[in-house]
PDB file of N, CA and C in Angstrom:
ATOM      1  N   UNK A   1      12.510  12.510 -15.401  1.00  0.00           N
ATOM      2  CA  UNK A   1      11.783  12.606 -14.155  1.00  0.00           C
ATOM      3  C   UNK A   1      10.566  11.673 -14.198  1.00  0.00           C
ATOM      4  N   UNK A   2      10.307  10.871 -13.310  1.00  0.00           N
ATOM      5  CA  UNK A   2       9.287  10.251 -13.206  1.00  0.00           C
ATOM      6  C   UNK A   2       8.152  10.735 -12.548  1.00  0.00           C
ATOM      7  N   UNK A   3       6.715   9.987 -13.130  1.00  0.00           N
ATOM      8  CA  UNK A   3       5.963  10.505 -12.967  1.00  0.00           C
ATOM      9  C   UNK A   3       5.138  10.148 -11.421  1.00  0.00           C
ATOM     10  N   UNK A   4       4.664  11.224 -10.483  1.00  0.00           N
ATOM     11  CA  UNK A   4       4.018  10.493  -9.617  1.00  0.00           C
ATOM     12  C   UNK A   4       2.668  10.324  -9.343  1.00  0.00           C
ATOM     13  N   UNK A   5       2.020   9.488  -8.910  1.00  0.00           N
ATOM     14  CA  UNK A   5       0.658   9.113  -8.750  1.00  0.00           C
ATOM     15  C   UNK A   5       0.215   8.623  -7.108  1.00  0.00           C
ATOM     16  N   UNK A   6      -0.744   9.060  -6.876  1.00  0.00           N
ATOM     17  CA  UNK A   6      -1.968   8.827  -5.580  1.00  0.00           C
ATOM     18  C   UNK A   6      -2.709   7.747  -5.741  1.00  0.00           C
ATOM     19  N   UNK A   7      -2.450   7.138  -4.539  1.00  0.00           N
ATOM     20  CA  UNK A   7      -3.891   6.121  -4.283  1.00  0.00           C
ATOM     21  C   UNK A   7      -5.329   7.040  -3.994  1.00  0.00           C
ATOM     22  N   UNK A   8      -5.880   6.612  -5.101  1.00  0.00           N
ATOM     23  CA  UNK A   8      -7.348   7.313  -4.119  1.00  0.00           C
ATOM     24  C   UNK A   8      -8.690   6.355  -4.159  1.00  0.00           C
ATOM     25  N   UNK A   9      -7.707   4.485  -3.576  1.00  0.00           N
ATOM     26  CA  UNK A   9      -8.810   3.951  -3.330  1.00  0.00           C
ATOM     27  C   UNK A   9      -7.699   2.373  -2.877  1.00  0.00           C
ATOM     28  N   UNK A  10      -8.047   1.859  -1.942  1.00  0.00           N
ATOM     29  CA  UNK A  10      -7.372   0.404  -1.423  1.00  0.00           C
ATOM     30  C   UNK A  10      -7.914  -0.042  -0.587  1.00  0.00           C
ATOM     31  N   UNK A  11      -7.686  -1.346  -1.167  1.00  0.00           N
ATOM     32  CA  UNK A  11      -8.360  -2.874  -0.515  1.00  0.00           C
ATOM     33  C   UNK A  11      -7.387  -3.575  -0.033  1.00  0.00           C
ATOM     34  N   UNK A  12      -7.116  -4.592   1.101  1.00  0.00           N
ATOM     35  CA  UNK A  12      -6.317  -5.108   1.530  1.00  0.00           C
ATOM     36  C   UNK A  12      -7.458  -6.612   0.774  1.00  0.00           C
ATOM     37  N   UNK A  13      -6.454  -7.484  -0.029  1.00  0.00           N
ATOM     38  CA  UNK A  13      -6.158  -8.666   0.175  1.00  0.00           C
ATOM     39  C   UNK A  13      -5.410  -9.645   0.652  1.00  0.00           C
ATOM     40  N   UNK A  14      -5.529 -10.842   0.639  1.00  0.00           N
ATOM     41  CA  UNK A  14      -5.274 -12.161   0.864  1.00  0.00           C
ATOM     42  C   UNK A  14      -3.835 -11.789   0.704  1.00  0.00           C
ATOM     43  N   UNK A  15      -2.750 -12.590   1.179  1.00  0.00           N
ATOM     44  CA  UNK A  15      -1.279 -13.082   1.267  1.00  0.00           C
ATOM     45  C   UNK A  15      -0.451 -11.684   0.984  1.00  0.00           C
ATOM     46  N   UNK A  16      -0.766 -10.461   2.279  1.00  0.00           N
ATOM     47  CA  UNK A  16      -0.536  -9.145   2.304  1.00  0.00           C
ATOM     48  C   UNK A  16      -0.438  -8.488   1.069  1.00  0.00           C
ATOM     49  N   UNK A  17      -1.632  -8.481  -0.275  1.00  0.00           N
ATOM     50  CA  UNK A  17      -1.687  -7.676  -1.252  1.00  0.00           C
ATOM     51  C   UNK A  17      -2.619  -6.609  -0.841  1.00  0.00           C
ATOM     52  N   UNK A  18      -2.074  -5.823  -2.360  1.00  0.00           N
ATOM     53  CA  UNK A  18      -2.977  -4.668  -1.832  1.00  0.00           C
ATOM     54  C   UNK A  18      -3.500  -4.664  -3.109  1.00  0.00           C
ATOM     55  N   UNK A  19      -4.767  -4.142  -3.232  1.00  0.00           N
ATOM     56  CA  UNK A  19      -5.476  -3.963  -4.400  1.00  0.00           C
ATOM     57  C   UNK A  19      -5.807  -2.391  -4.250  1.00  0.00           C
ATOM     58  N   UNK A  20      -5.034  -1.797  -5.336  1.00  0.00           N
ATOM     59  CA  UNK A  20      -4.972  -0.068  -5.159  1.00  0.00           C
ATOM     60  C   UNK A  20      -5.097   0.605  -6.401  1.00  0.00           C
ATOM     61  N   UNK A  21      -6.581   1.802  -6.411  1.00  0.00           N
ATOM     62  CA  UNK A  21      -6.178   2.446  -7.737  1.00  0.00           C
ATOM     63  C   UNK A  21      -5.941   4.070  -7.263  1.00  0.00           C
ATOM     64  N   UNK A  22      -4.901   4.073  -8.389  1.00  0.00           N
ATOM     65  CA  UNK A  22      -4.026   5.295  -8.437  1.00  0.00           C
ATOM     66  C   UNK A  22      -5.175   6.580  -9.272  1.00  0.00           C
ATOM     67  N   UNK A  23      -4.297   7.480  -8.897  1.00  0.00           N
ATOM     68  CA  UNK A  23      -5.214   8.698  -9.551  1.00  0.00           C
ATOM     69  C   UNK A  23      -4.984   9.048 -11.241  1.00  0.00           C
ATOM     70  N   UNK A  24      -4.710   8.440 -12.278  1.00  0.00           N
ATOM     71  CA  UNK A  24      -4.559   8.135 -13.103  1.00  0.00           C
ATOM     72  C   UNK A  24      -5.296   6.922 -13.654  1.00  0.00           C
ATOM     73  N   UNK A  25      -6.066   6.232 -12.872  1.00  0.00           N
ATOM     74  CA  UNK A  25      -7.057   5.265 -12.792  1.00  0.00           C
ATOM     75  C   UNK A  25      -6.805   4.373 -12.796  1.00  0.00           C
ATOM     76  N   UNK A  26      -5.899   4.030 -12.839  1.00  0.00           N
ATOM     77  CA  UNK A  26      -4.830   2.783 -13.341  1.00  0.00           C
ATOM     78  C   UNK A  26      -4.462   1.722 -11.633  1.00  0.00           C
ATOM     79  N   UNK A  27      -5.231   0.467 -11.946  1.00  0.00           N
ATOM     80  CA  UNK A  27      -5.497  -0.593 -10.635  1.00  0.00           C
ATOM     81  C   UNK A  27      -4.227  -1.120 -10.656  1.00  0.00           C
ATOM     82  N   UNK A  28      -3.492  -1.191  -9.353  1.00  0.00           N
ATOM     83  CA  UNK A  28      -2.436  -2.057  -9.466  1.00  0.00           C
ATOM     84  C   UNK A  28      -2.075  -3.042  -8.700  1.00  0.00           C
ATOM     85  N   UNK A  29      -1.701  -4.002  -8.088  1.00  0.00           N
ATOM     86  CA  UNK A  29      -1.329  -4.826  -7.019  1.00  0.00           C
ATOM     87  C   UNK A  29      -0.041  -4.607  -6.187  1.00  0.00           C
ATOM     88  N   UNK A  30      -0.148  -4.401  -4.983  1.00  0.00           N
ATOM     89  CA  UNK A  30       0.861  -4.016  -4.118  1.00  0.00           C
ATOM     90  C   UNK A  30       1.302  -4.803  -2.892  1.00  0.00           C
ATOM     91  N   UNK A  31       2.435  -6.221  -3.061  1.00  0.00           N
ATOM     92  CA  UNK A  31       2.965  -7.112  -2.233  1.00  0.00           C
ATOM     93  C   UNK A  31       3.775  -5.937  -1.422  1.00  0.00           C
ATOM     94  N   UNK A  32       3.522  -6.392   0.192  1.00  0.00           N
ATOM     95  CA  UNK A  32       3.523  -6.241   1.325  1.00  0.00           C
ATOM     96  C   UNK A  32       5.146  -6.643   1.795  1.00  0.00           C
ATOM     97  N   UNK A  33       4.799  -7.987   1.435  1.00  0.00           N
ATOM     98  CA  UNK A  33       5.422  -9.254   2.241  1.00  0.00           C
ATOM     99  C   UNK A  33       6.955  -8.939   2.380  1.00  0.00           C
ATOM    100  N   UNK A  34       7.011  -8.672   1.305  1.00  0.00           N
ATOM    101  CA  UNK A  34       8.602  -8.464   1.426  1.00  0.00           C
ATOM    102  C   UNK A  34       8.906  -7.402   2.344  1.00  0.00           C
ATOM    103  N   UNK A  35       8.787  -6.449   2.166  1.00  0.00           N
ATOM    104  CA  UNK A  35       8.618  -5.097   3.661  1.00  0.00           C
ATOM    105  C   UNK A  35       8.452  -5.799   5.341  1.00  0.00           C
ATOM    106  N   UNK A  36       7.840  -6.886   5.654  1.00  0.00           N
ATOM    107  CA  UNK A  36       7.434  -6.934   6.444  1.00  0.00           C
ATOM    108  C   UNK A  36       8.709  -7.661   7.596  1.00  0.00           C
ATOM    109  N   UNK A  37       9.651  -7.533   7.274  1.00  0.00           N
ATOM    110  CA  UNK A  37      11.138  -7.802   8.048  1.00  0.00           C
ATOM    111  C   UNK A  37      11.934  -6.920   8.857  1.00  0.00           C
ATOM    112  N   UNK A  38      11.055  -5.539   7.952  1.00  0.00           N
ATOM    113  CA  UNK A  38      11.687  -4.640   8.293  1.00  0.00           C
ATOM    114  C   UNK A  38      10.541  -4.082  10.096  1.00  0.00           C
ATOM    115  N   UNK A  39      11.431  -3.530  10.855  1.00  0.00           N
ATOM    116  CA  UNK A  39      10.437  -3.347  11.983  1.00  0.00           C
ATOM    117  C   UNK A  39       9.638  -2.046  12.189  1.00  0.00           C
ATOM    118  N   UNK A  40       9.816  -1.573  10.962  1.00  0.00           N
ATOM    119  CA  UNK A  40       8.417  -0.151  10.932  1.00  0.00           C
ATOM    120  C   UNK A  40       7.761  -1.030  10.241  1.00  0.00           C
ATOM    121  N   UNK A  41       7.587  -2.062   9.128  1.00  0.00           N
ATOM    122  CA  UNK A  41       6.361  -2.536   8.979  1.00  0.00           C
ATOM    123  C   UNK A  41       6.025  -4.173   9.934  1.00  0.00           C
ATOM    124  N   UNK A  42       6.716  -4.373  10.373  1.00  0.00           N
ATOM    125  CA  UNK A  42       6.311  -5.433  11.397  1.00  0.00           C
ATOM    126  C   UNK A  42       5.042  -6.127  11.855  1.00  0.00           C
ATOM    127  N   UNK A  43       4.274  -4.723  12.355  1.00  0.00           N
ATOM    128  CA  UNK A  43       3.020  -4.823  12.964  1.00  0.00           C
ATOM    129  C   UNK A  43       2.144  -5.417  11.988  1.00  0.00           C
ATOM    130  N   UNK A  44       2.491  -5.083  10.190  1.00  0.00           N
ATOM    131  CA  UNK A  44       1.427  -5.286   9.265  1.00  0.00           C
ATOM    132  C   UNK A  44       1.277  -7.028   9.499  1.00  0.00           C
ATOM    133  N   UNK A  45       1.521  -7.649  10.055  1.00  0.00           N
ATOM    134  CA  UNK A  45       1.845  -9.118   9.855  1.00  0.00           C
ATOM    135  C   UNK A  45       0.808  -9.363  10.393  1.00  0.00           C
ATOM    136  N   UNK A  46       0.252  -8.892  11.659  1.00  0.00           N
ATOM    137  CA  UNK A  46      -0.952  -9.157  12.045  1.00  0.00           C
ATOM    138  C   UNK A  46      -2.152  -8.965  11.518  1.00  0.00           C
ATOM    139  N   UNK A  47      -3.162  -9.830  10.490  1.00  0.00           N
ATOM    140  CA  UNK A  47      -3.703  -9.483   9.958  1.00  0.00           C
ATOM    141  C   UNK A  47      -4.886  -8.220  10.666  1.00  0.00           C
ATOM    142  N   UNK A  48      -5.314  -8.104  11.547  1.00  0.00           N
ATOM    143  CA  UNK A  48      -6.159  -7.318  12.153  1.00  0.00           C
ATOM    144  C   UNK A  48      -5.463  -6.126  11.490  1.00  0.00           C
ATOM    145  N   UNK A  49      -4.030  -5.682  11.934  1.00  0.00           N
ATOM    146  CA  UNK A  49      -3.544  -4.550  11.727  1.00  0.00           C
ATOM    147  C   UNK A  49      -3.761  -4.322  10.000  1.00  0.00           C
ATOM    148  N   UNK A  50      -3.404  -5.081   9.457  1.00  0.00           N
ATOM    149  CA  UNK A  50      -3.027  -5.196   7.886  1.00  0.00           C
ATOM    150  C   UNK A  50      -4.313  -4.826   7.467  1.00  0.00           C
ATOM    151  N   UNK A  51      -5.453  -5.651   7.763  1.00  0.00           N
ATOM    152  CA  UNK A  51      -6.562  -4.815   7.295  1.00  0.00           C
ATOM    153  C   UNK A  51      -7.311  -3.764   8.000  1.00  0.00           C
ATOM    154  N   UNK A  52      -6.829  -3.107   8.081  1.00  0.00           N
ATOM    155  CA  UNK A  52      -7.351  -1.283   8.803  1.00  0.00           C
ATOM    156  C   UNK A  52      -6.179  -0.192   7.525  1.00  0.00           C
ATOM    157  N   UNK A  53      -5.801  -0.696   6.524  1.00  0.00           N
ATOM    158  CA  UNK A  53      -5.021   0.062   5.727  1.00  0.00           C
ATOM    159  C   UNK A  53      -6.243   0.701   4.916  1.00  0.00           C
ATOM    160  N   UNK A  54      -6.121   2.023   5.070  1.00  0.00           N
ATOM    161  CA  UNK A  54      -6.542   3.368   4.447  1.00  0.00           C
ATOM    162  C   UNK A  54      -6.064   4.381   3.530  1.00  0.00           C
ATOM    163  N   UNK A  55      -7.063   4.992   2.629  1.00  0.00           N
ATOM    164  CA  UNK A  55      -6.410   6.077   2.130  1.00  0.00           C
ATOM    165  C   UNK A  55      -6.435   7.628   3.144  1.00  0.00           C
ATOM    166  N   UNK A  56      -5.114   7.997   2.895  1.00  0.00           N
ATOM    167  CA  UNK A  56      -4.630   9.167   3.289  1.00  0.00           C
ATOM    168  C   UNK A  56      -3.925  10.135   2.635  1.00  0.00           C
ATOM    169  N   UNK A  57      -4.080  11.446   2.901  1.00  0.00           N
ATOM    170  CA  UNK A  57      -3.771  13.099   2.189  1.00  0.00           C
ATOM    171  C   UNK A  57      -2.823  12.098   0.875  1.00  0.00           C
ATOM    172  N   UNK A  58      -1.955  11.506   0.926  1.00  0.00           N
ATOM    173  CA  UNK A  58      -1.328  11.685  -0.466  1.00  0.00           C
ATOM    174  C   UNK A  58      -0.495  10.312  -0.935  1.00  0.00           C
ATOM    175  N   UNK A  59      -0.991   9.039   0.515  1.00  0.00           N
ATOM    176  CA  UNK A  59      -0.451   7.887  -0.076  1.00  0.00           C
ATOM    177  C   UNK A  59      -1.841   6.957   0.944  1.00  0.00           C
ATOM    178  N   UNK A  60      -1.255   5.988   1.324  1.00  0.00           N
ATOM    179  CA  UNK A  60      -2.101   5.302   2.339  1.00  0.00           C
ATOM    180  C   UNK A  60      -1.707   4.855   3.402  1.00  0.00           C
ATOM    181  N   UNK A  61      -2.499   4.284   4.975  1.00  0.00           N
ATOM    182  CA  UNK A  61      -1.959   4.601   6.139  1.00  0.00           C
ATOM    183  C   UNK A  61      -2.202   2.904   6.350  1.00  0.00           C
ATOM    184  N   UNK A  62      -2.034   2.694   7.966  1.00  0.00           N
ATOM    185  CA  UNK A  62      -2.470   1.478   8.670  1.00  0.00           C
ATOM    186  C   UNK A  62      -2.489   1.787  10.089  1.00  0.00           C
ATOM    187  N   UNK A  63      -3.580   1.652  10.967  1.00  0.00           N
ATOM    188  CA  UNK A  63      -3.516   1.768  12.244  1.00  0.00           C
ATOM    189  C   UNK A  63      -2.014   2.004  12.491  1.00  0.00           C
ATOM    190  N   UNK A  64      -1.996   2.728  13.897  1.00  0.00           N
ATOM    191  CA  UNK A  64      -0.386   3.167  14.550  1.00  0.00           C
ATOM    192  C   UNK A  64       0.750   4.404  13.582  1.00  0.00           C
ATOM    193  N   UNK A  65      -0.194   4.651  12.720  1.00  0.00           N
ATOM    194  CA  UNK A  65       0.510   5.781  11.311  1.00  0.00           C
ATOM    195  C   UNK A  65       1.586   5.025  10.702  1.00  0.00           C
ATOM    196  N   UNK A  66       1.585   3.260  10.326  1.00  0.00           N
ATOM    197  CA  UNK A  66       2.495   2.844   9.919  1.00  0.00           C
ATOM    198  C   UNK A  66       1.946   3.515   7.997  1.00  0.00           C
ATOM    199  N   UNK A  67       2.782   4.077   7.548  1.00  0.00           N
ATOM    200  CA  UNK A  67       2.870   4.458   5.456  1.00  0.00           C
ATOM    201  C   UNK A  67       3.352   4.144   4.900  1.00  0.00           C
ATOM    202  N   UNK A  68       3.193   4.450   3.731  1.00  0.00           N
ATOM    203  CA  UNK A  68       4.642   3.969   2.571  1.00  0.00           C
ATOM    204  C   UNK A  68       4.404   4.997   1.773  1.00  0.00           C
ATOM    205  N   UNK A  69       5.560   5.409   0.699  1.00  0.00           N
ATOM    206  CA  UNK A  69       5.545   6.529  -0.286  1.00  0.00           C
ATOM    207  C   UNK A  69       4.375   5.756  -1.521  1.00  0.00           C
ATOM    208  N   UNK A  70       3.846   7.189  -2.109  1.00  0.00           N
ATOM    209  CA  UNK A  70       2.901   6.645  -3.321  1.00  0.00           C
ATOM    210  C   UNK A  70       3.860   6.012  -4.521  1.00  0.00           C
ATOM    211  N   UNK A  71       5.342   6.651  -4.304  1.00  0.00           N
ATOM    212  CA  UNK A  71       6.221   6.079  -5.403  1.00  0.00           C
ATOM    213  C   UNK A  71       6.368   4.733  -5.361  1.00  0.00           C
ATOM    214  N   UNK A  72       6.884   4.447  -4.150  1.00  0.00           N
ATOM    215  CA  UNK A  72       7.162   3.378  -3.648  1.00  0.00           C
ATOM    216  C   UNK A  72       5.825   2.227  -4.478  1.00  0.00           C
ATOM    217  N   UNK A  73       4.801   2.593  -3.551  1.00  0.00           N
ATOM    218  CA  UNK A  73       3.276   1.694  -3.743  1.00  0.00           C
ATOM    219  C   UNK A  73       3.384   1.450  -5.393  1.00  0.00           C
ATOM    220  N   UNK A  74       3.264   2.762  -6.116  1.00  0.00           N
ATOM    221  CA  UNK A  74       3.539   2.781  -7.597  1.00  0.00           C
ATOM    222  C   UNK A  74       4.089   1.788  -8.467  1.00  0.00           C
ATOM    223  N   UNK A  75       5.434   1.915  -8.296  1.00  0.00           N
ATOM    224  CA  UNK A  75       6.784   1.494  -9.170  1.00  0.00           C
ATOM    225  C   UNK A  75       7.012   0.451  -8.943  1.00  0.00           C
ATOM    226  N   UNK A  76       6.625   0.083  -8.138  1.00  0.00           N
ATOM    227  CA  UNK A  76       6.897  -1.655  -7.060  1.00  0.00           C
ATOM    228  C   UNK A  76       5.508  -2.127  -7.314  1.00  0.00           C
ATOM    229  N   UNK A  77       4.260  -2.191  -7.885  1.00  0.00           N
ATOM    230  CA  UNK A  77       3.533  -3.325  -7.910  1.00  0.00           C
ATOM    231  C   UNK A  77       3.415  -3.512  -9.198  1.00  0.00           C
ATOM    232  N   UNK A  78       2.480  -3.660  -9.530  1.00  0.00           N
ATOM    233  CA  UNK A  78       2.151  -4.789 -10.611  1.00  0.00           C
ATOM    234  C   UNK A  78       0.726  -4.482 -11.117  1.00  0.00           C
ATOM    235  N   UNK A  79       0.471  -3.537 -12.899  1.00  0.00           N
ATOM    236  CA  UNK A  79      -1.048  -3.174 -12.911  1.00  0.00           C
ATOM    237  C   UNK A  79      -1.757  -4.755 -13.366  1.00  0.00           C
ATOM    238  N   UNK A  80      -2.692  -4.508 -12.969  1.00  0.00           N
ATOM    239  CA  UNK A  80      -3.825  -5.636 -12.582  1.00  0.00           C
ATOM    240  C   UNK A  80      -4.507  -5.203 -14.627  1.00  0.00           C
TER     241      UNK A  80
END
């Protein structure tokens, strides 16, 4: 079983990264880009939208309630 972890802190950078630390403390980097084909994340393309990404109850949000799972954010980036 794998283990899961919370953002409880994110920064939107440059070329749709995310700069996110998990509740385990542990900073990781989280590419966007590839997601962004799909048309629930669509909107993130606009940078205005892209940077209004927040933490929320148990992963993180973006204007319009666009989310993603904390697993997801997790397992898929890259610790810094």
């Amino acid at each position: 079983m794998m283990e899961s972890y919370h953002p409880v802190f994110v920064k939107a950078l440059d070329d749709y990264k995310l700069l996110i630390t998990f509740d385990n403390d542990e900073k990781r980097i989280f590419d966007i880009e590839p997601y962004l084909s799909d048309s629930f994340f669509a909107p993130l393309r606009n940078s205005f939208v892209f940077n209004t990404v927040k933490i929320s109850p148990v992963s993180i949000e973006w204007a319009g309630g666009i989310d993603i799972c904390p697993d997801e954010l997790y397992y898929n980036s890259i610790a810094v």
